[in-house]
Protein backbone atom coordinates (compact mmCIF):
# COMPACT_ATOMS: atom_id res chain seq x y z
CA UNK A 1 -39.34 3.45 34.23
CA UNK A 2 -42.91 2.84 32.34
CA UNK A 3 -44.17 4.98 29.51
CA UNK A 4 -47.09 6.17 32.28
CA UNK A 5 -44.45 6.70 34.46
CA UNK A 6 -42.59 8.92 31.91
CA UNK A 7 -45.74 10.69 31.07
CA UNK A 8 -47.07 11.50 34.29
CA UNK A 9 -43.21 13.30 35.01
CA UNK A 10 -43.52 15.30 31.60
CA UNK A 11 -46.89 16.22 33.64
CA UNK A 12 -45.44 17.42 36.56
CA UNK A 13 -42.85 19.01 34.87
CA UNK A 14 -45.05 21.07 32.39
CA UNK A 15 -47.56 22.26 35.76
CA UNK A 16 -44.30 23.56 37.27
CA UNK A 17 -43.09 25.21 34.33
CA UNK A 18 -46.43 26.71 33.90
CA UNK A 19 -46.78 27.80 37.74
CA UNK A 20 -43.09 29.21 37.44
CA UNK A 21 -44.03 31.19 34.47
CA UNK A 22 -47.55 32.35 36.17
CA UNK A 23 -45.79 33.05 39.11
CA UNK A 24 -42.83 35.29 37.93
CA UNK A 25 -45.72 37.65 35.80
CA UNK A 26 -47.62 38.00 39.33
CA UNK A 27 -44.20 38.95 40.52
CA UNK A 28 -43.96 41.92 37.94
CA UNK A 29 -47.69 42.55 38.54
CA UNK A 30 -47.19 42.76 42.37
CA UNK A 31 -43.77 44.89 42.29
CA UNK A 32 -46.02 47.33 39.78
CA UNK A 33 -48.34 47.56 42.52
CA UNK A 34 -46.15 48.24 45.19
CA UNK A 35 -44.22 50.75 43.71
CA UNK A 36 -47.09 52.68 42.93
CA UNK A 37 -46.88 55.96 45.33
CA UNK A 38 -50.69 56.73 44.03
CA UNK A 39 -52.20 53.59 46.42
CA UNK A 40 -53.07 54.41 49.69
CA UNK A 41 -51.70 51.33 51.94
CA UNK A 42 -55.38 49.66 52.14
CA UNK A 43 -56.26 50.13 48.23
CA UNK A 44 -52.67 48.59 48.17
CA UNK A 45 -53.42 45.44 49.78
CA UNK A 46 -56.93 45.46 48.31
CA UNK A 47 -54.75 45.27 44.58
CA UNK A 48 -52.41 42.59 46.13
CA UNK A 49 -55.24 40.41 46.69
CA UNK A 50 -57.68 40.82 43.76
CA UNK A 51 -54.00 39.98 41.72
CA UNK A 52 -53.85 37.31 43.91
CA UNK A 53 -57.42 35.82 42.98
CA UNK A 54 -57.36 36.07 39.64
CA UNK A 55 -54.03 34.76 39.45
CA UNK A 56 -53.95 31.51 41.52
CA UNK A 57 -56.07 28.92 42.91
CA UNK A 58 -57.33 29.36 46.34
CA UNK A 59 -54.84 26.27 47.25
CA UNK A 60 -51.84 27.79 45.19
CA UNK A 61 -52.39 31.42 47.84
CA UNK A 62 -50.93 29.69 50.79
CA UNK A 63 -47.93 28.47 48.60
CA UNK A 64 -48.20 32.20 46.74
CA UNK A 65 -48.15 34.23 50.17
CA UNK A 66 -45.45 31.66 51.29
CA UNK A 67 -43.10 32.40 48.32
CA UNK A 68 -43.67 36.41 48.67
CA UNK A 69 -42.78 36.45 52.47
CA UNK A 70 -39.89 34.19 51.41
CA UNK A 71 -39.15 36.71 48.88
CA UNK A 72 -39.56 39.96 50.62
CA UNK A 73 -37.36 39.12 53.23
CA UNK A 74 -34.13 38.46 50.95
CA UNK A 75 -34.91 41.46 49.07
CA UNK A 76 -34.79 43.55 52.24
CA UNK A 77 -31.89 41.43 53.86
CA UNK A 78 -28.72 43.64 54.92
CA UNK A 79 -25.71 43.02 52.57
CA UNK A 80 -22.59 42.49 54.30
């Protein structure tokens, strides 16, 4: 493998290290929200989404919205 080749995974690597890490404080952020019993359901999502903006890119939402449904749905799977 070439030295640009080498440097361009350290790249990568780094970005997803630094999305992982952005993404698991929005997690906290977003379970805060949720679990407040103050939020009517509509200032609730209206929270969720200004998080989400300030957070992310507008390309990372899709992938962000993804990874919560993804999420949500093993954390409300039955446990046998």
């Amino acid at each position: 493998m070439g030295s640009e080749a080498a440097d361009r995974l350290v790249t990568l690597r780094k970005a997803r290290e630094a999305f992982q890490t952005k993404l698991e404080h929005y997690f906290q952020q977003r379970d805060a929200i949720l679990a407040d019993n103050n939020l009517a359901k509509e200032e609730e999502q209206q929270a969720l989404n200004d998080l989400r903006q300030t957070t992310f890119t507008a390309s990372q939402i899709r992938r962000v919205q993804a990874l919560e449904s993804i999420r949500d749905t093993q954390s409300v799977a039955p446990v046998q």
